[in-house]
Each structure stands twice: as C-alpha cells, then as structure tokens.
N, C-alpha and C. Protein backbone atom coordinates (compact mmCIF):
# COMPACT_ATOMS: atom_id res chain seq x y z
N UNK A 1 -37.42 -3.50 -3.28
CA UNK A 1 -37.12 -4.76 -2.65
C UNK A 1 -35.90 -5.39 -3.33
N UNK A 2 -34.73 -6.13 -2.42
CA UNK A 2 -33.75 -6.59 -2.99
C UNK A 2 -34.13 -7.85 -3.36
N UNK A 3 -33.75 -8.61 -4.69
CA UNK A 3 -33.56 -9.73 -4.99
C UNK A 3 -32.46 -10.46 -4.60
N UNK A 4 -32.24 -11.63 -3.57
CA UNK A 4 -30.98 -11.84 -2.88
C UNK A 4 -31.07 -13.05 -4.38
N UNK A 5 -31.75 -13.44 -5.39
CA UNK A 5 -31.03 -14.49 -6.15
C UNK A 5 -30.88 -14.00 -7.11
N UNK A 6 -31.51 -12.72 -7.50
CA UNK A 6 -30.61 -12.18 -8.88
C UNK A 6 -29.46 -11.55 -8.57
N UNK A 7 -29.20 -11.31 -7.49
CA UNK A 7 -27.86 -10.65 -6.81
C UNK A 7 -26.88 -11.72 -6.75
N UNK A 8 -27.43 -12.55 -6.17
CA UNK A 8 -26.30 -14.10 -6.39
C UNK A 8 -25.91 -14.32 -7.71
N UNK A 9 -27.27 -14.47 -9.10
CA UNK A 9 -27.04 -15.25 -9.68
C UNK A 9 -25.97 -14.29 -10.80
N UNK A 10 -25.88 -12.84 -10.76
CA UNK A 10 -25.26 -11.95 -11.12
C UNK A 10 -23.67 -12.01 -10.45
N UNK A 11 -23.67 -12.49 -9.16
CA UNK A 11 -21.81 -12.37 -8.67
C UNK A 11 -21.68 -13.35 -9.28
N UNK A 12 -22.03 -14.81 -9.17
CA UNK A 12 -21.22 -16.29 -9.88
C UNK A 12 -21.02 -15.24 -11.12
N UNK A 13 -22.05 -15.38 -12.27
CA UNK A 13 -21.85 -14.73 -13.65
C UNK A 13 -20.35 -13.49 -13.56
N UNK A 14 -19.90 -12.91 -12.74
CA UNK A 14 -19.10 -11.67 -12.84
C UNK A 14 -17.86 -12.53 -12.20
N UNK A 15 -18.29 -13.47 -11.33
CA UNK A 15 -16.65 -14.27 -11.30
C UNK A 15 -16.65 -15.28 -11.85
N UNK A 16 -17.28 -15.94 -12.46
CA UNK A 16 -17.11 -16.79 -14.08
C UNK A 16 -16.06 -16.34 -15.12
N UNK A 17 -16.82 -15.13 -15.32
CA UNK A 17 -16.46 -14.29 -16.52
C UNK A 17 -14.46 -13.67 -15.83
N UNK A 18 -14.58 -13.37 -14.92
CA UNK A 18 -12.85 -12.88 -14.18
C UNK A 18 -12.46 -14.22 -13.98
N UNK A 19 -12.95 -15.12 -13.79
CA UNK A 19 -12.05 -16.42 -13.66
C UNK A 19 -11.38 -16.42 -15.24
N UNK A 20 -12.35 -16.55 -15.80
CA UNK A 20 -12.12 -16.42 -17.54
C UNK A 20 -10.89 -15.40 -18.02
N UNK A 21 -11.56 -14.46 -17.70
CA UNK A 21 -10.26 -13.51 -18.17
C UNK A 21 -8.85 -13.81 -17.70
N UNK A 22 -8.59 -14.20 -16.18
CA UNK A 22 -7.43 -14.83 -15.40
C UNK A 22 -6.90 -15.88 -15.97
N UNK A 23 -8.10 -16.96 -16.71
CA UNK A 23 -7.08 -18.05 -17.42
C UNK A 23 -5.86 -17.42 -18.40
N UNK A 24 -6.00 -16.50 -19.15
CA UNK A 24 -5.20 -16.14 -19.65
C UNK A 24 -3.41 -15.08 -19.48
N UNK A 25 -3.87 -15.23 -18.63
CA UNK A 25 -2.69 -14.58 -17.37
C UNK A 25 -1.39 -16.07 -17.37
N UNK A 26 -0.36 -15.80 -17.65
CA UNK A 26 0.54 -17.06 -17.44
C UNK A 26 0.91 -17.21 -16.14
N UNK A 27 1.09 -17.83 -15.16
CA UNK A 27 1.75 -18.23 -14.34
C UNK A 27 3.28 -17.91 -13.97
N UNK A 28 3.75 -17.38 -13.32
CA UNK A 28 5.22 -17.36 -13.04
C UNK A 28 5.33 -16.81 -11.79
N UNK A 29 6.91 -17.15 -11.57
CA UNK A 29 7.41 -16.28 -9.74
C UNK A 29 7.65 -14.88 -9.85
N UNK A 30 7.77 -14.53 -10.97
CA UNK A 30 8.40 -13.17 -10.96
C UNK A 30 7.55 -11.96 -11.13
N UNK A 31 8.02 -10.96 -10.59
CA UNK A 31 6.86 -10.10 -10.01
C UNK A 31 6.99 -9.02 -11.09
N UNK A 32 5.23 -8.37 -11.16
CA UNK A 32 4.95 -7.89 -12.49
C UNK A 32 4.94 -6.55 -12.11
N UNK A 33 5.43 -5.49 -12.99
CA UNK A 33 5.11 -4.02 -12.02
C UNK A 33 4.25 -3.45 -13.23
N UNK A 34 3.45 -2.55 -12.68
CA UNK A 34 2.81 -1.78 -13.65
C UNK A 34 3.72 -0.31 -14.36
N UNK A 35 4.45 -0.64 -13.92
CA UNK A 35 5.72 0.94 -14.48
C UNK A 35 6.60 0.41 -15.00
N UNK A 36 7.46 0.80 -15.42
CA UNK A 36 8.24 -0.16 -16.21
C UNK A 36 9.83 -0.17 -15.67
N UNK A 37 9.99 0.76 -14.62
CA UNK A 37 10.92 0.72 -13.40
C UNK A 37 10.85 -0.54 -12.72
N UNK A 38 12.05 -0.82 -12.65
CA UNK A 38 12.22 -1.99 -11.67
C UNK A 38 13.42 -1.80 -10.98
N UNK A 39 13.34 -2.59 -9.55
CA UNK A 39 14.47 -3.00 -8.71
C UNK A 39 15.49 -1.56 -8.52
N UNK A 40 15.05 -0.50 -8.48
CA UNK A 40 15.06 1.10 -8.33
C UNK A 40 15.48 1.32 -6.71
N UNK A 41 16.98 0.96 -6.70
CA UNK A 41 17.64 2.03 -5.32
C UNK A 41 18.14 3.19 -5.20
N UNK A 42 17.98 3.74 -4.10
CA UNK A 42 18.54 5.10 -3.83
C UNK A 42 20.26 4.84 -3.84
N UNK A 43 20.80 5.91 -4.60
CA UNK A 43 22.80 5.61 -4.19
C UNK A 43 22.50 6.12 -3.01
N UNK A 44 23.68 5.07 -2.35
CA UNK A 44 24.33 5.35 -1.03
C UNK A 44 24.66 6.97 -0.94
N UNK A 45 24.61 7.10 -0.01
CA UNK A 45 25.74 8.76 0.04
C UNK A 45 25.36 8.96 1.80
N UNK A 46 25.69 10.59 2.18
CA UNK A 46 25.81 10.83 3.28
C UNK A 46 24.00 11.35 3.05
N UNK A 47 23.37 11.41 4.53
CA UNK A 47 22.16 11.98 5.17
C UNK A 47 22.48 13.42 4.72
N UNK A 48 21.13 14.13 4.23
CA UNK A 48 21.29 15.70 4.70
C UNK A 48 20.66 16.36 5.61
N UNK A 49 21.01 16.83 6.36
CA UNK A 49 20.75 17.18 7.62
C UNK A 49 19.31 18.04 6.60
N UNK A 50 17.95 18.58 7.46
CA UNK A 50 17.25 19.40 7.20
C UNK A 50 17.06 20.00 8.64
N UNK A 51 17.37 21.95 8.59
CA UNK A 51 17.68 22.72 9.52
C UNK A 51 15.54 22.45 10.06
N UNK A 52 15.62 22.18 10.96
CA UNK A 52 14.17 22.56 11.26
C UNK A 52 13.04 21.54 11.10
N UNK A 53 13.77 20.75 10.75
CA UNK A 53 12.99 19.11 10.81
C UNK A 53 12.45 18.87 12.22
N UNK A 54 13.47 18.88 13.57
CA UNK A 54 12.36 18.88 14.53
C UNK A 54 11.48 19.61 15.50
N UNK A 55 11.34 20.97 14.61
CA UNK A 55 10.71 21.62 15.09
C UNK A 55 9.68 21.50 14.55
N UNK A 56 9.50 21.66 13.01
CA UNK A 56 8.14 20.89 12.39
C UNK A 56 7.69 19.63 12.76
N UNK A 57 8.47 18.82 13.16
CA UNK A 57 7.87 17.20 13.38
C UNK A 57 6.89 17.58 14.77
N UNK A 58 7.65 18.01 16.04
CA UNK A 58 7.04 18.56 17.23
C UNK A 58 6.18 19.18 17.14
N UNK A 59 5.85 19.87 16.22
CA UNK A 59 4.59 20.74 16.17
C UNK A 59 3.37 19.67 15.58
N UNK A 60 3.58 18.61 14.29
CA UNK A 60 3.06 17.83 13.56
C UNK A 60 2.29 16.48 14.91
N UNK A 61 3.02 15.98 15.84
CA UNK A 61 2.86 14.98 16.31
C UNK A 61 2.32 15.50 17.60
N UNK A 62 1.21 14.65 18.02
CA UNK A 62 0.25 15.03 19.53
C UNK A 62 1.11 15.06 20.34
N UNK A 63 2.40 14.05 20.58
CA UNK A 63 2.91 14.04 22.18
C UNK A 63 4.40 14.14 21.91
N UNK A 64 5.32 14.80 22.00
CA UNK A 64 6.86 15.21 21.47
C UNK A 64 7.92 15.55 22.98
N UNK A 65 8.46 14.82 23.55
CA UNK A 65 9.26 14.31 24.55
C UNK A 65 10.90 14.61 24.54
N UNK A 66 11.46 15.48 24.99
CA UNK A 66 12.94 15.75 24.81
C UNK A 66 13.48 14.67 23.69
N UNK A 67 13.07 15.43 22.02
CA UNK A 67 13.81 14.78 20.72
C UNK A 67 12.81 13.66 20.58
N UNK A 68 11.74 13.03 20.90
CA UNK A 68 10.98 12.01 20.79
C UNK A 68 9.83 11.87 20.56
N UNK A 69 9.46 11.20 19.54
CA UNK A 69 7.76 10.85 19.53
C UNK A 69 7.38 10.10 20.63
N UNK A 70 6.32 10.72 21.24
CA UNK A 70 5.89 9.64 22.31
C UNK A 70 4.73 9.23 21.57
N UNK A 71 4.33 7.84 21.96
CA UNK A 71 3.35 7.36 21.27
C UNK A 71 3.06 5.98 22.17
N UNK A 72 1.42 5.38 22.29
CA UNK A 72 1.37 4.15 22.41
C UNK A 72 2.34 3.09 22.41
N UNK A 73 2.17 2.06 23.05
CA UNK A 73 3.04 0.55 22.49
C UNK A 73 2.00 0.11 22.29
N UNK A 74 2.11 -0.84 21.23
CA UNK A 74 1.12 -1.81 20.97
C UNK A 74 1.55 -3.27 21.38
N UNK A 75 0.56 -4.10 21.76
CA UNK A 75 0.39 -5.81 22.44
C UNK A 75 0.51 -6.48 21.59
C-alpha cells in the first residue's frame, strides 16, 4: 500500500534540502558550460561536396521526391 503522506512529506524534505543546496549557487547572466569550451565556431571555408550523400539520404528517409524530402507540414 502507498503512503500518499510519507511520499509528500519525503518530496517537501528533498526540495528543502535542493532549495538549500541552490542558495549557494551565485546569481548572474552569464551562461555556465559544463566543458570548459566556450563560444566554439566552425572557420568559414568552402562546403565539401560528399559523392553519394543523396543517395544515402533517399534510401534513409520514407518519402524522397526528385532531390527532396517529402514530409508533412505542420499547423
């Protein structure tokens, strides 16, 4: 049998305790990454063509239309 108030009284207690831990988190706008890479672009340069890209894609995708994914529109 479930206890629906030791189940309650166990979530407050587990977000008490993460509220707690969060106080210690500083505040700021700037965004935190877990890697130590940041703000990481590709150089510009030219496309490389890959010989056979749409013949694999056409085979990969249910509905493939002279060069085209056909697919749904969505509302």
């Amino acid at each position: 049998m479930v206890d629906a108030e030791k189940i309650k009284k166990e979530g407050v207690k587990l977000l008490e305790e993460f509220s707690q831990q969060l106080a210690g988190v500083p505040e700021t706008k700037e965004t935190h990454y877990v890697m130590d890479i940041k703000n990481v672009w590709r150089a510009d340069g030219q496309p490389i063509r890959c010989e056979g890209f749409r013949d694999k894609l056409a085979k990969l995708v249910p509905k493939y239309e002279d060069g085209y994914v056909v697919c749904e529109k969505a509302e």
